[in-house]
C-alpha atoms as a PDB file:
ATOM      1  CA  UNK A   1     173.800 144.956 -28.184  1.00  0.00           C
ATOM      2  CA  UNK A   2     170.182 144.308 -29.374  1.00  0.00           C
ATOM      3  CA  UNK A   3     167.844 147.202 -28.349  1.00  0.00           C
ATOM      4  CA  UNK A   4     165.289 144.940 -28.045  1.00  0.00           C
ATOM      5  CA  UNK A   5     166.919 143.047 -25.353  1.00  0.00           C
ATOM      6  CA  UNK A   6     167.392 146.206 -22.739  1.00  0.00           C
ATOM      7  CA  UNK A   7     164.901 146.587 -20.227  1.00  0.00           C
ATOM      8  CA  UNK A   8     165.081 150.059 -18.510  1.00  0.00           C
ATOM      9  CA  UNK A   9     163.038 150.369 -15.192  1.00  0.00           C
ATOM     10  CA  UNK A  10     162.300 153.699 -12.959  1.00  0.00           C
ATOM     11  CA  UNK A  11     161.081 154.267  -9.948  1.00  0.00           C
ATOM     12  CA  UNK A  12     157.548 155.002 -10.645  1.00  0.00           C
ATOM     13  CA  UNK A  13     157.577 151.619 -12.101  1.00  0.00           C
ATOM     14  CA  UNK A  14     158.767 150.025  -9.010  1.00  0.00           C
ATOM     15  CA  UNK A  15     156.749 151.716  -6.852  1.00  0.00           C
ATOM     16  CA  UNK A  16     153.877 150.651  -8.562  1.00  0.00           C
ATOM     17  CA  UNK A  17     154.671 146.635  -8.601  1.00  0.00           C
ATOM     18  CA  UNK A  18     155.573 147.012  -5.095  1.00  0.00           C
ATOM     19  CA  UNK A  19     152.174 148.473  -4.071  1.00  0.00           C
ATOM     20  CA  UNK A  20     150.405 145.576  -6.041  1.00  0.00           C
ATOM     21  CA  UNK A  21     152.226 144.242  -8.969  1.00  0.00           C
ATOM     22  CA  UNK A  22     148.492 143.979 -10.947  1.00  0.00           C
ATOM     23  CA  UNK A  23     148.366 147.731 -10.668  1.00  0.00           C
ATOM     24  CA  UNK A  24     151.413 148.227 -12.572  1.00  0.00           C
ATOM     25  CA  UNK A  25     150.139 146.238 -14.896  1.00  0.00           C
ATOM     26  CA  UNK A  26     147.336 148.130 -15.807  1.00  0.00           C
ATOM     27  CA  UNK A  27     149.564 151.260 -15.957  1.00  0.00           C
ATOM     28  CA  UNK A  28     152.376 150.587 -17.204  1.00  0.00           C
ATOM     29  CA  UNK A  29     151.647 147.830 -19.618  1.00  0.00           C
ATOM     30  CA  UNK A  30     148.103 148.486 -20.494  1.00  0.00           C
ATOM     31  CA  UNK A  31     149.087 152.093 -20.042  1.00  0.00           C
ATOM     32  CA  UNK A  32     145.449 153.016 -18.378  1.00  0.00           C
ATOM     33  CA  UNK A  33     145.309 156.196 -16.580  1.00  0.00           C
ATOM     34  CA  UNK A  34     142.907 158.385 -14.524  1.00  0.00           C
ATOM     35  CA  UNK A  35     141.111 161.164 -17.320  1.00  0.00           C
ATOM     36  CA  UNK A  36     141.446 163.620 -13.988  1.00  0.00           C
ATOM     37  CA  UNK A  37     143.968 163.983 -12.617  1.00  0.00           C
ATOM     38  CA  UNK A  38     144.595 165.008  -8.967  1.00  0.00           C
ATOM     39  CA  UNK A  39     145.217 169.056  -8.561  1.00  0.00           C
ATOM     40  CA  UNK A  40     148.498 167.782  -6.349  1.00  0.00           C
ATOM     41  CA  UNK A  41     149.597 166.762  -9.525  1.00  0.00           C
ATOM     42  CA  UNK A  42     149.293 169.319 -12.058  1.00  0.00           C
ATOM     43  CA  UNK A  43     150.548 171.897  -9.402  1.00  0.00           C
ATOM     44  CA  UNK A  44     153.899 169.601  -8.664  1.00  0.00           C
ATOM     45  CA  UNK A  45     154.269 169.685 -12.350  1.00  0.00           C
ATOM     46  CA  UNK A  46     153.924 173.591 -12.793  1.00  0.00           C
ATOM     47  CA  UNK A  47     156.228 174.209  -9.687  1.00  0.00           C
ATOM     48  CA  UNK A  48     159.134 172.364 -11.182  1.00  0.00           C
ATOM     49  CA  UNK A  49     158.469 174.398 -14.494  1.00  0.00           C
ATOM     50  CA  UNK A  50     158.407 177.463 -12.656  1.00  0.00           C
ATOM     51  CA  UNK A  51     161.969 176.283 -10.886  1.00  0.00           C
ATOM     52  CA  UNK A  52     163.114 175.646 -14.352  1.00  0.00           C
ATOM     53  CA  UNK A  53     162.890 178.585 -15.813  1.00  0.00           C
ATOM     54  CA  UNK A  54     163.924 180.323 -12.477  1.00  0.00           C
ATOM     55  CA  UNK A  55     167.191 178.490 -11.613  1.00  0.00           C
ATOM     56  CA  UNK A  56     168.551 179.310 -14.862  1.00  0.00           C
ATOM     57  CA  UNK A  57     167.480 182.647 -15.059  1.00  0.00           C
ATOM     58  CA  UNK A  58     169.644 183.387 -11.720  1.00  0.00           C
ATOM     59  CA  UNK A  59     172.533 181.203 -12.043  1.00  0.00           C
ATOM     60  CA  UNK A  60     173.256 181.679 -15.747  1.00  0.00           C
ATOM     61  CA  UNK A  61     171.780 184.773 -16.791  1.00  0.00           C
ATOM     62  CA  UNK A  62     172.456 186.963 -13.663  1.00  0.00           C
ATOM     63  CA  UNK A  63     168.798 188.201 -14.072  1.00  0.00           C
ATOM     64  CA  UNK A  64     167.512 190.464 -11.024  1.00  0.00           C
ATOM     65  CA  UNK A  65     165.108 188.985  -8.774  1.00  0.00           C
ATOM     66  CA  UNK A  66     162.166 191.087 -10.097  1.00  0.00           C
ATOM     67  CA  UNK A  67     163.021 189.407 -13.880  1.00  0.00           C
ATOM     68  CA  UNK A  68     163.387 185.760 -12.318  1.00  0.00           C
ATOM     69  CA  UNK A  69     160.110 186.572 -11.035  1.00  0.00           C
ATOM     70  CA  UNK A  70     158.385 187.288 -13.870  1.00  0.00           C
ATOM     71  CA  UNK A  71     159.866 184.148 -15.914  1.00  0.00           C
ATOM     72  CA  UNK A  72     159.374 181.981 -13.360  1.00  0.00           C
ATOM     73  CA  UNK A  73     155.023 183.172 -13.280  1.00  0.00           C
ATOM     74  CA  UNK A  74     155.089 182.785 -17.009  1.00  0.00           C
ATOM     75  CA  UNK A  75     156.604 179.519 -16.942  1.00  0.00           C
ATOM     76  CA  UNK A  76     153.706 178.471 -14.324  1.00  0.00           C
ATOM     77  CA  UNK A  77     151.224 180.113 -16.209  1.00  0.00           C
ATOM     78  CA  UNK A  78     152.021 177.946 -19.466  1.00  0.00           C
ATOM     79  CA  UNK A  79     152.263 175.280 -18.000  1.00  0.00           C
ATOM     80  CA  UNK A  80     149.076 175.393 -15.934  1.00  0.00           C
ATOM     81  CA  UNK A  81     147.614 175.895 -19.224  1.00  0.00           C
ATOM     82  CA  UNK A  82     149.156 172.990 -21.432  1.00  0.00           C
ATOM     83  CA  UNK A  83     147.553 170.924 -18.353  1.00  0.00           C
ATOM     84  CA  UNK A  84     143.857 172.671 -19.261  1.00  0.00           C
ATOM     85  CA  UNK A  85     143.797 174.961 -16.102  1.00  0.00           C
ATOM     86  CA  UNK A  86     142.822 178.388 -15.995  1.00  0.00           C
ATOM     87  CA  UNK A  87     145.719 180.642 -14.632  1.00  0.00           C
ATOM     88  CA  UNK A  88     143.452 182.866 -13.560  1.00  0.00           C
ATOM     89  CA  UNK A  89     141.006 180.631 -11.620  1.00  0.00           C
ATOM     90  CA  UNK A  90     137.480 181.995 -10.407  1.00  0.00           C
ATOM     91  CA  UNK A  91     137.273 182.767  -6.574  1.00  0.00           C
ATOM     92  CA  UNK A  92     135.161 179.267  -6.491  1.00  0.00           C
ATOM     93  CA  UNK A  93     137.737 177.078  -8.249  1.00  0.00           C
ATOM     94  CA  UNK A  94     140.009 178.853  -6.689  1.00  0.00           C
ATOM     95  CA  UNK A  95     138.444 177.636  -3.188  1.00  0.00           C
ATOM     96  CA  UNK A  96     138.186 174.226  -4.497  1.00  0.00           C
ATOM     97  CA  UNK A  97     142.219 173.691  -5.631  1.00  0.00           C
ATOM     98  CA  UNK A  98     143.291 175.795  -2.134  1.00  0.00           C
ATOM     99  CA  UNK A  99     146.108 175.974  -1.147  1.00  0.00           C
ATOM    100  CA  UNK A 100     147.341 174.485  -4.703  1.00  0.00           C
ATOM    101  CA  UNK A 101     146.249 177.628  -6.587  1.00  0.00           C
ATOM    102  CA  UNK A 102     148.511 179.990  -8.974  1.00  0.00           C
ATOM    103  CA  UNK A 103     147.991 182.849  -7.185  1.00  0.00           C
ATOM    104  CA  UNK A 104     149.479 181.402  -4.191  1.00  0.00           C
ATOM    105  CA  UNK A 105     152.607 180.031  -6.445  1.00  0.00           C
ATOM    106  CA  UNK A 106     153.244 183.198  -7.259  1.00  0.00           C
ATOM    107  CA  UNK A 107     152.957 184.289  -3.553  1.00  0.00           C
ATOM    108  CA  UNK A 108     155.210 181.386  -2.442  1.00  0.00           C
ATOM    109  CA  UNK A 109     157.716 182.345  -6.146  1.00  0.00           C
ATOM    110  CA  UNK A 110     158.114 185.584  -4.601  1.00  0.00           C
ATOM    111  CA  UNK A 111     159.228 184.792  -1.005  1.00  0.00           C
ATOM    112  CA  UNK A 112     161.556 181.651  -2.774  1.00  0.00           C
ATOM    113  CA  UNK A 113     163.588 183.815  -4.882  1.00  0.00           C
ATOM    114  CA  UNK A 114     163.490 186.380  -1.559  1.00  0.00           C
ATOM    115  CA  UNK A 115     165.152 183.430   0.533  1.00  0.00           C
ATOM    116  CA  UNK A 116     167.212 181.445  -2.367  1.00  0.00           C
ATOM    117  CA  UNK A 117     168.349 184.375  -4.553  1.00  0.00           C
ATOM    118  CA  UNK A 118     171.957 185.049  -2.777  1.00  0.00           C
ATOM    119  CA  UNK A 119     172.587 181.349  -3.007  1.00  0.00           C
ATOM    120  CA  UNK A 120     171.511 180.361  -6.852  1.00  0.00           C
ATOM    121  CA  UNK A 121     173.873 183.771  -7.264  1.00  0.00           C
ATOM    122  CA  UNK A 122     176.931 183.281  -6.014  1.00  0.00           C
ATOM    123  CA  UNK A 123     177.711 180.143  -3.729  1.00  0.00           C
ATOM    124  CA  UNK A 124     176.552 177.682  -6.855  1.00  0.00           C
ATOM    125  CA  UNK A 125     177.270 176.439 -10.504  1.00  0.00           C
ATOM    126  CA  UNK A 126     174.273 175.165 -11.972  1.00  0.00           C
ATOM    127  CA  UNK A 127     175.352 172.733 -14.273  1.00  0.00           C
ATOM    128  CA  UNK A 128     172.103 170.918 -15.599  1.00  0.00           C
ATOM    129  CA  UNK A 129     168.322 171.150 -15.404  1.00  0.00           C
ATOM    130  CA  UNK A 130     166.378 168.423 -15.579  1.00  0.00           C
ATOM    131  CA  UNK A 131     169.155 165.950 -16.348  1.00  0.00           C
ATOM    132  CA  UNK A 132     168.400 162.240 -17.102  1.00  0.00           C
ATOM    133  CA  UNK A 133     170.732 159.586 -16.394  1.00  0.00           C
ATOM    134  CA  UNK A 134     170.644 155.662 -17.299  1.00  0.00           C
ATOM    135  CA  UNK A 135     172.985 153.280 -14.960  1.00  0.00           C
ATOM    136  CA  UNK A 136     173.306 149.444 -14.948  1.00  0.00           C
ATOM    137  CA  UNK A 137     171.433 148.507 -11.896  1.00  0.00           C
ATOM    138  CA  UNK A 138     173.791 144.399 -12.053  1.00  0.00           C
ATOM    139  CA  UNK A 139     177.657 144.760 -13.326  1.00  0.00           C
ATOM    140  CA  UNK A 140     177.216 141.072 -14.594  1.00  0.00           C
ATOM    141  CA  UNK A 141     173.837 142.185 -16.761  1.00  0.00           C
ATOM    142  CA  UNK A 142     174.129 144.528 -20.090  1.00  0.00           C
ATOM    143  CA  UNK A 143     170.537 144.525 -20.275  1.00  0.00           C
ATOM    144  CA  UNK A 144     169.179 146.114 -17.480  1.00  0.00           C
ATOM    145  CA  UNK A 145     169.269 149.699 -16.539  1.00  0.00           C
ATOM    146  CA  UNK A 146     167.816 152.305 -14.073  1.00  0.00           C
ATOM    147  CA  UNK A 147     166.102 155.082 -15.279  1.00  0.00           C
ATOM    148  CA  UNK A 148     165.559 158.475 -13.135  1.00  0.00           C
ATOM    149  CA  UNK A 149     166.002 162.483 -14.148  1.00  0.00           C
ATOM    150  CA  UNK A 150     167.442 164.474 -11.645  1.00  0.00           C
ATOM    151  CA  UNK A 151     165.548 168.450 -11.269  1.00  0.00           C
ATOM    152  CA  UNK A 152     169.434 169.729 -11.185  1.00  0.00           C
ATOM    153  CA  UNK A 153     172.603 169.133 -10.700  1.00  0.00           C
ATOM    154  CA  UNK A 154     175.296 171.878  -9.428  1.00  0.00           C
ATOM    155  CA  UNK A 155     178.333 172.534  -8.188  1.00  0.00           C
ATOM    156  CA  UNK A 156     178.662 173.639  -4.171  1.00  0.00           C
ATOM    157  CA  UNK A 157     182.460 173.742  -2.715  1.00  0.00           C
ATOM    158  CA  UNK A 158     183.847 171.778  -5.081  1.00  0.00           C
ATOM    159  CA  UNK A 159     181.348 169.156  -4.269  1.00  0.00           C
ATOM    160  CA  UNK A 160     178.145 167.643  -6.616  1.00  0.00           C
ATOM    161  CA  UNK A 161     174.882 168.058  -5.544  1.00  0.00           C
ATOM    162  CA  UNK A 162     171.295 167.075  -6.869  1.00  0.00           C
ATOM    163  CA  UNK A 163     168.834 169.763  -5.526  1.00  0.00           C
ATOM    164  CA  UNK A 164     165.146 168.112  -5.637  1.00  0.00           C
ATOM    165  CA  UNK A 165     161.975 170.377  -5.774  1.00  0.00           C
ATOM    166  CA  UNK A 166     159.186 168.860  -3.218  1.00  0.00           C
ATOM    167  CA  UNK A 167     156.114 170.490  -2.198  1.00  0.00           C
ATOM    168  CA  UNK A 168     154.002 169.781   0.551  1.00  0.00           C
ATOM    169  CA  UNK A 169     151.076 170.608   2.544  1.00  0.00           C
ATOM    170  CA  UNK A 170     151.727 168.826   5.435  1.00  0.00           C
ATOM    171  CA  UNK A 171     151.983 171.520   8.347  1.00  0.00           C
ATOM    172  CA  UNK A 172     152.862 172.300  11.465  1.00  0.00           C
ATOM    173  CA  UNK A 173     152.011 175.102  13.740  1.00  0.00           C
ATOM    174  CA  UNK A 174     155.535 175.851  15.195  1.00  0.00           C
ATOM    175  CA  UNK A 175     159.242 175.768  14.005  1.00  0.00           C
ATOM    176  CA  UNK A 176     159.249 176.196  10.072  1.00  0.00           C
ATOM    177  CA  UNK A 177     156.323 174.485   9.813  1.00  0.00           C
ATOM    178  CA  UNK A 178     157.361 171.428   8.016  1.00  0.00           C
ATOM    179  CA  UNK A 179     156.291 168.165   9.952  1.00  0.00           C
ATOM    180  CA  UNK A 180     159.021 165.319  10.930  1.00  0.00           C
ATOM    181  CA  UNK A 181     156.924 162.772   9.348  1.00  0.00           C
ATOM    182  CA  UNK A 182     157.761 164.590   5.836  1.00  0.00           C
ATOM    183  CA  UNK A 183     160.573 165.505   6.488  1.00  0.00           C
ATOM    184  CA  UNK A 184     161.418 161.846   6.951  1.00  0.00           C
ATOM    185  CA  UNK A 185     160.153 160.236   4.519  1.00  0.00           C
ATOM    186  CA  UNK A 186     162.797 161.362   2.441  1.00  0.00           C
ATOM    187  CA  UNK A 187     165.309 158.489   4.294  1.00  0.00           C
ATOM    188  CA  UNK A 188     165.105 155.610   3.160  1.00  0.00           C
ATOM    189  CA  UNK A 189     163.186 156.641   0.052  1.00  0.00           C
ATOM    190  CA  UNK A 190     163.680 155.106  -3.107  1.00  0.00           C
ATOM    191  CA  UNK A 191     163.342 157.910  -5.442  1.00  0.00           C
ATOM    192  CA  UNK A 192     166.064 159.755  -3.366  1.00  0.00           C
ATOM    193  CA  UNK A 193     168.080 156.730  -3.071  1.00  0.00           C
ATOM    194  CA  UNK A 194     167.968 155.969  -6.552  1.00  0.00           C
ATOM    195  CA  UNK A 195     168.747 159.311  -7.574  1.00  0.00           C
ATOM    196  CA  UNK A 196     171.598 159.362  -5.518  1.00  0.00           C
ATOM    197  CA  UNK A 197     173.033 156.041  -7.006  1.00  0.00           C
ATOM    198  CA  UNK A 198     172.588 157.649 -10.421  1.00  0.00           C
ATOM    199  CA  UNK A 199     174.583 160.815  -9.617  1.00  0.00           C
ATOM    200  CA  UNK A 200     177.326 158.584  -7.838  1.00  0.00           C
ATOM    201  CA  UNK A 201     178.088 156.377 -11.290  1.00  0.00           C
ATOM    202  CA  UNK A 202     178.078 159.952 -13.041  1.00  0.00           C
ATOM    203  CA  UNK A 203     180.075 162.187 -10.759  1.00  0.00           C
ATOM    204  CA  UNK A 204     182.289 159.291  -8.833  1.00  0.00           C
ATOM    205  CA  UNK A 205     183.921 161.301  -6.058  1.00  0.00           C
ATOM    206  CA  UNK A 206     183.008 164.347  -6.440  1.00  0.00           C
ATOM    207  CA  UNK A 207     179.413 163.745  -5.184  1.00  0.00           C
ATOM    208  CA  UNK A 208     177.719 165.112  -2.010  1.00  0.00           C
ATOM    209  CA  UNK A 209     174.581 163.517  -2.729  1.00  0.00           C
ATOM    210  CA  UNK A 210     170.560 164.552  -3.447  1.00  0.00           C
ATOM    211  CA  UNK A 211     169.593 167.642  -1.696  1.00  0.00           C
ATOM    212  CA  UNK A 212     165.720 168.224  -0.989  1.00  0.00           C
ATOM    213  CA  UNK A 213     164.145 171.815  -1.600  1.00  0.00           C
ATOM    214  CA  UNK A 214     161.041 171.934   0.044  1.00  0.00           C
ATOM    215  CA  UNK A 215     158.682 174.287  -0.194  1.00  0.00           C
ATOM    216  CA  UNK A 216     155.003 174.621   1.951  1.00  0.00           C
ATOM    217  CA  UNK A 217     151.915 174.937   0.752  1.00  0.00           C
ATOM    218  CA  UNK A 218     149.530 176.557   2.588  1.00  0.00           C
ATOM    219  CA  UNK A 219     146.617 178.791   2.146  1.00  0.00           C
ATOM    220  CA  UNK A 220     148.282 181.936   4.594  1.00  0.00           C
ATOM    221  CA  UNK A 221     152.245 180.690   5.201  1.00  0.00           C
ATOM    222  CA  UNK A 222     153.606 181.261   1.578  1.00  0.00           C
ATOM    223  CA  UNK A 223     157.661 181.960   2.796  1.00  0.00           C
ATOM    224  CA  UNK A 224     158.229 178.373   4.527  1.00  0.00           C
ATOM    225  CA  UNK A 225     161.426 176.516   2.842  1.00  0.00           C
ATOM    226  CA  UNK A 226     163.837 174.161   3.688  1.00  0.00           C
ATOM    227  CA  UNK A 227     167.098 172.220   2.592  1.00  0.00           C
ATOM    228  CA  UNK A 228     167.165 168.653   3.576  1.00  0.00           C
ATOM    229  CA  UNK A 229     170.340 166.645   3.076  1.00  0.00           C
ATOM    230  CA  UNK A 230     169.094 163.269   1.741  1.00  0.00           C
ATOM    231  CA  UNK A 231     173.331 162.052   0.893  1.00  0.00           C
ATOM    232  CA  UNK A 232     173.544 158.563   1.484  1.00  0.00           C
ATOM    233  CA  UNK A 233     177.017 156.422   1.823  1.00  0.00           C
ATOM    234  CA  UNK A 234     178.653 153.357  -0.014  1.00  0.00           C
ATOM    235  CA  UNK A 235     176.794 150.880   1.487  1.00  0.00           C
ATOM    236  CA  UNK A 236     173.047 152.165   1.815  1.00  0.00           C
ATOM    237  CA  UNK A 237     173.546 153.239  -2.153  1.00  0.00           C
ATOM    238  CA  UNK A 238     174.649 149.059  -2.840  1.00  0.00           C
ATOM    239  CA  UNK A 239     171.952 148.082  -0.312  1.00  0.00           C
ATOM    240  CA  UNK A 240     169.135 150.219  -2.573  1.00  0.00           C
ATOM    241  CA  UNK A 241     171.010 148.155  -5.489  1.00  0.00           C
ATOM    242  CA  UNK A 242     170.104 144.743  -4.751  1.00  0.00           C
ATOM    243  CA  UNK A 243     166.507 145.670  -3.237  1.00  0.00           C
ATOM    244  CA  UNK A 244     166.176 147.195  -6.686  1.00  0.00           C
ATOM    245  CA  UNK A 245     167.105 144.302  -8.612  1.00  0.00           C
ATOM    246  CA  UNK A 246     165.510 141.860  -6.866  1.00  0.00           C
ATOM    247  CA  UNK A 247     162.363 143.867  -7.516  1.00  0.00           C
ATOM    248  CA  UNK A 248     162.966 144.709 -11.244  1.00  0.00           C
ATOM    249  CA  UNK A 249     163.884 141.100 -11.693  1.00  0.00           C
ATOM    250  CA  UNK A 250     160.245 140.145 -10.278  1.00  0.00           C
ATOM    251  CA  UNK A 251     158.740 142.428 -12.220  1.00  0.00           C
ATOM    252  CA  UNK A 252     160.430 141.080 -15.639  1.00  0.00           C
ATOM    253  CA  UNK A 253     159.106 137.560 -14.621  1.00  0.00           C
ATOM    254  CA  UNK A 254     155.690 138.783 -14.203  1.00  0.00           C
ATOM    255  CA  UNK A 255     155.513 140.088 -17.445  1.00  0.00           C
ATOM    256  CA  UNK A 256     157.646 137.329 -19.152  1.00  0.00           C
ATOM    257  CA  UNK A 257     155.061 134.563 -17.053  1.00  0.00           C
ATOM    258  CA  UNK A 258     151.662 136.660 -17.892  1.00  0.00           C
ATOM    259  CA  UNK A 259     151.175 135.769 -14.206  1.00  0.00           C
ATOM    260  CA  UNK A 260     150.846 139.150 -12.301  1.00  0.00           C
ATOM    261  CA  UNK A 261     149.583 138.987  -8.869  1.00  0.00           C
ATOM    262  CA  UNK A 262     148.013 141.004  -6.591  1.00  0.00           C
ATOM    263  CA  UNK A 263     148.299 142.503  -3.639  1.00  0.00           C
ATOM    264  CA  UNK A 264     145.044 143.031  -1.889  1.00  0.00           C
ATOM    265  CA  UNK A 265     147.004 144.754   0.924  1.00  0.00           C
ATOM    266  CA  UNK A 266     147.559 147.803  -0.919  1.00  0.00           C
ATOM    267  CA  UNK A 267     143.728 148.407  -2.551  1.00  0.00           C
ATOM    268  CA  UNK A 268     143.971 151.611  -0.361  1.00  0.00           C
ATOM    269  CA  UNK A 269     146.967 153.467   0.554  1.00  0.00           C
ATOM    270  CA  UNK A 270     148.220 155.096   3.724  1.00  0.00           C
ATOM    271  CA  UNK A 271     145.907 158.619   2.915  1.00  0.00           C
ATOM    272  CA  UNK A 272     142.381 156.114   2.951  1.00  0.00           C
ATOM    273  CA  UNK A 273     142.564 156.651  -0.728  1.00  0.00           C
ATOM    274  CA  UNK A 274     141.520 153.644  -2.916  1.00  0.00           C
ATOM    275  CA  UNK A 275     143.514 151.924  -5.611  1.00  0.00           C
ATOM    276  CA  UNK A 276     141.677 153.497  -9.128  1.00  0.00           C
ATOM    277  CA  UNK A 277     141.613 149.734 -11.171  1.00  0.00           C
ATOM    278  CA  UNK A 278     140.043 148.565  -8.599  1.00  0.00           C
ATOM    279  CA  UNK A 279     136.788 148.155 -10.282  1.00  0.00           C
ATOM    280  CA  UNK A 280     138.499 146.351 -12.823  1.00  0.00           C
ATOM    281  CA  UNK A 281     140.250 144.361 -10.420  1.00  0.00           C
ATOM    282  CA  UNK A 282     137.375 143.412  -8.260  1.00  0.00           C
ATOM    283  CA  UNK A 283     135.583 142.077 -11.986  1.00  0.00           C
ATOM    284  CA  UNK A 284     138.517 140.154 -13.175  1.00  0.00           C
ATOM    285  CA  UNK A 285     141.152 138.797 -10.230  1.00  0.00           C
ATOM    286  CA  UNK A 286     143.858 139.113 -13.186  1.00  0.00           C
ATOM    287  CA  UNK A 287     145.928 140.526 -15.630  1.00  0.00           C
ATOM    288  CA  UNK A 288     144.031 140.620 -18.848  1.00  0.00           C
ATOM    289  CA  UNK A 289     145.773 141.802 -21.826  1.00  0.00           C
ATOM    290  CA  UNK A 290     142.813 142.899 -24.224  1.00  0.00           C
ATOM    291  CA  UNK A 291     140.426 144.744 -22.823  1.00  0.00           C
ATOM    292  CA  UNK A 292     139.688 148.251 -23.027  1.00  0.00           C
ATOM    293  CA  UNK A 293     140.161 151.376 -20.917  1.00  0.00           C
ATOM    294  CA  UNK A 294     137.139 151.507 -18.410  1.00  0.00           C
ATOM    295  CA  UNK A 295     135.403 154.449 -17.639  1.00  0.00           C
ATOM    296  CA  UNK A 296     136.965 157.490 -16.254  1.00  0.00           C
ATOM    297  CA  UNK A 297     140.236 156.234 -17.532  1.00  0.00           C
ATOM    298  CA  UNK A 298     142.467 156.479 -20.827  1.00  0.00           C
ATOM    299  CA  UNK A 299     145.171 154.998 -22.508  1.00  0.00           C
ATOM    300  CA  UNK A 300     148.264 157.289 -22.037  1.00  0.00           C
ATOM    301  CA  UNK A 301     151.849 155.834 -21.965  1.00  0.00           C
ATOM    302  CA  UNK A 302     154.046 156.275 -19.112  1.00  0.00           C
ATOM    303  CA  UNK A 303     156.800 157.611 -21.667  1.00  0.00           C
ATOM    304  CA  UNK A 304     158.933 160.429 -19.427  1.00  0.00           C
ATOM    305  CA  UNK A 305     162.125 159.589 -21.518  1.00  0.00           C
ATOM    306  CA  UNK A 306     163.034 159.268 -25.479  1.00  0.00           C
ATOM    307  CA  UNK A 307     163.660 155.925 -26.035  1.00  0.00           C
ATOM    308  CA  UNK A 308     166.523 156.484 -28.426  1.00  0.00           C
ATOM    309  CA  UNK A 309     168.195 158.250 -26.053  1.00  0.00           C
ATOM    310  CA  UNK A 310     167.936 156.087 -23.342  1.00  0.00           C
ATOM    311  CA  UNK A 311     169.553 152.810 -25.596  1.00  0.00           C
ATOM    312  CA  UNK A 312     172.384 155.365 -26.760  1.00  0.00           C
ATOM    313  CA  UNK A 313     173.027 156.344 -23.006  1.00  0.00           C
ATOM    314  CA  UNK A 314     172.949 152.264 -22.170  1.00  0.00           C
ATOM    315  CA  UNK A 315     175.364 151.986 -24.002  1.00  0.00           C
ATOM    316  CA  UNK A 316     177.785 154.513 -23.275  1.00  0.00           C
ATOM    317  CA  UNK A 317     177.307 153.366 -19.574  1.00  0.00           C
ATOM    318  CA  UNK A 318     178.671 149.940 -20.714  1.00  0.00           C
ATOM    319  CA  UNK A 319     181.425 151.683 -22.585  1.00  0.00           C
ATOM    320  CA  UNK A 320     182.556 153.525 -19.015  1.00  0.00           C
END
């Protein structure tokens, strides 16, 4: 099989050519992106560090909960830092990320280990962190493949699951505080379906499905957590398939046609927030393939996977 003939495809992708295929284009083929990034990013990022170290630290080391405290800070403090953040933030910066701050990771780090620590100990096997997987999305075509990375993968009653790390700050006043409208966003989702499908062609019968961990953000509730079951069966797994396909397929003709169009319905999203190339967009109408980054944004590839790895795992997948 020629490597240059595989097309692999994830979910940020799709997302992306679903919200306006011209979008896409600009990030994922011109590869522009924002210089600043959001603060909901970067803290995302250093919570699933944090998890990364502490998961680990609990399941396979057998570390106390004081020690899986401590790696799990220093993990969030590196990584806060890699991203150019201070983890020791000023009381005005500190104002201006709230509630995303480090101090109050470490607050809600604390409370997590508190709630999870019995659990990560003794009723699971953690068998990966931060596992990627690539699956044929069509049987009849060698040269198309899914793409995700699952946080981890374990081992509950004989049963697979795929713990996810999500953060929100979308609260509510009573119960655990975590609002139905987050809560269900998570079905259908395509992330979680997708994920699901990937652990399914892995595991085969042994799998339970994706299981959310969500954790609140919030400037004075720093112990609010919750488990959401995200499983899906047989048929909603094939159903994701072929929306899938049908959407990577359109994207592949977009960018084998140079004709990418827009979709002037999703210039601002569901927050009020407006599409960032839409300058660019508003100046052009079209996908051009030469220009250069505009102001405020760079050229960084959307590269979360080694490529090498990804055309030796295609191919194992085909040898299954």
């Amino acid at each position: 099989m020629n490597d240059q003939s595989i097309n692999f495809i994830d979910n940020s992708t799709l997302t992306a050519v679903k919200r306006c295929p011209l979008h896409a284009h600009y990030r994922y083929e011109m590869h522009w992106s924002p210089e600043d990034r959001p603060i909901y990013f970067d803290f995302g990022t250093a919570w699933h560090t944090m998890q990364d170290a502490v998961w680990p630290a609990i399941c396979w080391d057998h570390v106390s909960q004081e020690e899986a405290y401590q790696q799990g800070c220093a993990a969030f403090d590196a990584k806060w830092t890699e991203l150019g953040l201070d983890p020791h933030p000023s009381q005005a910066v500190a104002e201006e990320w709230a509630p995303r701050t480090p101090g109050i990771a470490r607050e809600m780090l604390k409370n997590y280990i508190t709630v999870r620590y019995d659990w990560l100990r003794y009723k699971i096997t953690l068998l990966a962190v931060e596992q990627p997987f690539v699956v044929p999305l069509d049987p009849d075509d060698p040269t198309l493949f899914y793409t995700g990375r699952l946080d981890k993968v374990a081992e509950e009653n004989g049963e697979i699951i795929a713990p996810e790390h999500k953060t929100t700050t979308v609260y509510r006043i009573s119960g655990d505080h975590f609002a139905s409208q987050w809560i269900e966003s998570f079905d259908p989702n395509s992330q979680v379906d997708g994920y699901n499908h990937g652990l399914k062609m892995h595991y085969r019968e042994k799998v339970k499905g994706v299981l959310i961990d969500g954790a609140m953000v919030h400037k004075k509730v720093h112990d609010a957590f919750r488990f959401i079951p995200s499983y899906r069966s047989t048929h909603q797994l094939e159903a994701w398939r072929q929306e899938t396909l049908y959407w990577a397929r359109a994207w592949l003709r977009f960018i084998e046609t140079g004709f990418i169009p827009r979709n002037t319905n999703g210039c601002v999203n569901q927050y009020h927030k407006t599409c960032e190339y839409i300058g660019t967009c508003r100046q052009y109408n079209r996908a051009i393939h030469d220009l250069e980054p505009p102001r405020g944004m760079k050229v960084e590839k959307w590269e979360p996977y080694n490529l090498s790895l990804l055309h030796k795992a295609a191919q194992e997948a085909l040898d299954e």
